[in-house]
N, C-alpha and C. Protein backbone atom coordinates (compact mmCIF):
# COMPACT_ATOMS: atom_id res chain seq x y z
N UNK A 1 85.53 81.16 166.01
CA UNK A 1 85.23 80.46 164.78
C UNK A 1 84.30 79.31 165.14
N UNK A 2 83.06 79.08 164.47
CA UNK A 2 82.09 78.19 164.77
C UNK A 2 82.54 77.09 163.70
N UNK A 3 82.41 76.04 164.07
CA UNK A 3 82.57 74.78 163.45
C UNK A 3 81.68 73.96 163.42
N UNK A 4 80.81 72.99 162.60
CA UNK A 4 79.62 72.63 162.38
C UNK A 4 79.72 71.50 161.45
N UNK A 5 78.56 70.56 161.71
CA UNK A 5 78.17 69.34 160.85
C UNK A 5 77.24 69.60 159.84
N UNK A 6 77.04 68.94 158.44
CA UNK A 6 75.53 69.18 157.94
C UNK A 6 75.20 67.53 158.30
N UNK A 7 74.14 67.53 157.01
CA UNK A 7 73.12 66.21 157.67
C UNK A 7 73.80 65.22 156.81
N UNK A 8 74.63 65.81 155.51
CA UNK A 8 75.10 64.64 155.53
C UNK A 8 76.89 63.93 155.56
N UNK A 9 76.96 64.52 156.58
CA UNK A 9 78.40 63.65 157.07
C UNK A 9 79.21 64.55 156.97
N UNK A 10 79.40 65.78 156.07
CA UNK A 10 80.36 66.28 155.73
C UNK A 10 80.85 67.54 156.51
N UNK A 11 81.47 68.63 156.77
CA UNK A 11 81.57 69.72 157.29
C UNK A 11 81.84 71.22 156.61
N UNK A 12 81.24 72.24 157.68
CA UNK A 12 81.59 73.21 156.97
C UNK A 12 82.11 74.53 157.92
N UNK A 13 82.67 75.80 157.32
CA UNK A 13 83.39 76.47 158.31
C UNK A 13 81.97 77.51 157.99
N UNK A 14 81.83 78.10 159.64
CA UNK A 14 80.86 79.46 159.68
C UNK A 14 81.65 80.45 159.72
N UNK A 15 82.19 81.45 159.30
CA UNK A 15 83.01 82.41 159.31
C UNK A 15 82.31 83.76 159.94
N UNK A 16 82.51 84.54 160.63
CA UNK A 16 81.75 85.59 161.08
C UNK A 16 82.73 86.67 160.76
N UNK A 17 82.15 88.02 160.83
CA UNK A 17 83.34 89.21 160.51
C UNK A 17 82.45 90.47 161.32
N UNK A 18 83.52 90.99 162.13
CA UNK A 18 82.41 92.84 162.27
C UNK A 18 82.54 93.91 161.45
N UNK A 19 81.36 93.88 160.93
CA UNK A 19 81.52 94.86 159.85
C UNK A 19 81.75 95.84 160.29
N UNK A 20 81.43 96.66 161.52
CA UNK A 20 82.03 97.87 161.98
C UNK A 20 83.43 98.14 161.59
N UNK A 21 83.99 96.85 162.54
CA UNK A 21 85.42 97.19 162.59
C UNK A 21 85.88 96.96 161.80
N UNK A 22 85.58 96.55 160.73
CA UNK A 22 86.18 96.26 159.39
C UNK A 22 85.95 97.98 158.51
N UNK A 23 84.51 97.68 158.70
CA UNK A 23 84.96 99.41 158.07
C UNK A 23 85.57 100.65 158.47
N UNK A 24 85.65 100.41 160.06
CA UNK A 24 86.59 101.46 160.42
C UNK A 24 87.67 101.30 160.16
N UNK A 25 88.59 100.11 159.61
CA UNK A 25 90.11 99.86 159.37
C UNK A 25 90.48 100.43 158.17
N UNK A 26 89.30 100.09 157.26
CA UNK A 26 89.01 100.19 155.79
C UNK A 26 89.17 102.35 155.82
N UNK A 27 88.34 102.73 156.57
CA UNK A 27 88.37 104.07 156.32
C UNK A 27 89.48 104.98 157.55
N UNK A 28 89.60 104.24 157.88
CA UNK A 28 91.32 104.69 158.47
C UNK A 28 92.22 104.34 157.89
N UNK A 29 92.32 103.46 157.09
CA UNK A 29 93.59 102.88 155.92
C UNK A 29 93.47 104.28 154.64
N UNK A 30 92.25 104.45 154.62
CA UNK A 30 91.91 105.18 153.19
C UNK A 30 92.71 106.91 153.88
N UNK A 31 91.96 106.79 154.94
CA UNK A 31 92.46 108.05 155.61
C UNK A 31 94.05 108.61 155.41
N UNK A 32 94.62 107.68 155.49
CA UNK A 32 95.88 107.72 156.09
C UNK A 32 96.57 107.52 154.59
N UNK A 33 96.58 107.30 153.79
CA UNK A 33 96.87 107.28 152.57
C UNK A 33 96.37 108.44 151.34
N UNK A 34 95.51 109.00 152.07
CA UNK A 34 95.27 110.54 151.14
C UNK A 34 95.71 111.33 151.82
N UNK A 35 96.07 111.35 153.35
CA UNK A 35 97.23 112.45 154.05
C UNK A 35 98.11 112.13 153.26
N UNK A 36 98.79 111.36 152.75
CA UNK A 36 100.00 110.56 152.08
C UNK A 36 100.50 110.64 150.90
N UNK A 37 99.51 111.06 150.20
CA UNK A 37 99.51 111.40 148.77
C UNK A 37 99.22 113.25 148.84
N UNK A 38 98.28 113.91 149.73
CA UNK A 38 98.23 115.23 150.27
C UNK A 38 99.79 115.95 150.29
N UNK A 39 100.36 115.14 151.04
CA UNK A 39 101.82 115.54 151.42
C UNK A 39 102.89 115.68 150.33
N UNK A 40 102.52 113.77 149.53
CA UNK A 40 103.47 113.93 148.38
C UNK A 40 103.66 115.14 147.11
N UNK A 41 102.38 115.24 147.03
CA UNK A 41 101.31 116.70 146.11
C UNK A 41 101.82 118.19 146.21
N UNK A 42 102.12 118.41 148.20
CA UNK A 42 102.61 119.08 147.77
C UNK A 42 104.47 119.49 148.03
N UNK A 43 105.39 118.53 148.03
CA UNK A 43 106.30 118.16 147.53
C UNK A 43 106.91 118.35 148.75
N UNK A 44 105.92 117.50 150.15
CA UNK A 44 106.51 117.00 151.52
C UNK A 44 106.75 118.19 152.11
N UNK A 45 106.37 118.94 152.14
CA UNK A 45 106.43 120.43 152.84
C UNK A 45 105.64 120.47 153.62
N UNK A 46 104.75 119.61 153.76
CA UNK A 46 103.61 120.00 155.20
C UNK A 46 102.37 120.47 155.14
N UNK A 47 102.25 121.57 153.72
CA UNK A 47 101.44 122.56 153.75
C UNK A 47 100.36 121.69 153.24
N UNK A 48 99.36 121.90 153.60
CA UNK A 48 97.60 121.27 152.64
C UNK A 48 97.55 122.11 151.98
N UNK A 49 97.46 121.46 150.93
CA UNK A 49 96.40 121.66 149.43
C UNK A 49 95.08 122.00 150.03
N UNK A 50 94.44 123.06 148.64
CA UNK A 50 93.11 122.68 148.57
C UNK A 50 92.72 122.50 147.55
């Protein structure tokens, strides 16, 4: 986390983020929640839908 002055007296936060890894969490969360609903669908038996 970068921490910083401006010019006049006051402060502010630089926040950084990786968007990679953010979107890989994002589309492994998504992932893992339509296996999830896949399963519920077809009434926890295992089998995939199509």
């Amino acid at each position: 986390m970068n921490l910083g002055l401006d010019l006049q007296g006051g402060s502010y936060l630089l926040l950084e983020l990786n968007r990679a890894a953010l979107l890989n969490e994002r589309l492994e969360s998504v992932r893992k929640q339509g296996a999830t609903h896949r399963r519920l669908d077809n009434g926890g038996n295992g089998v995939r839908g199509r």
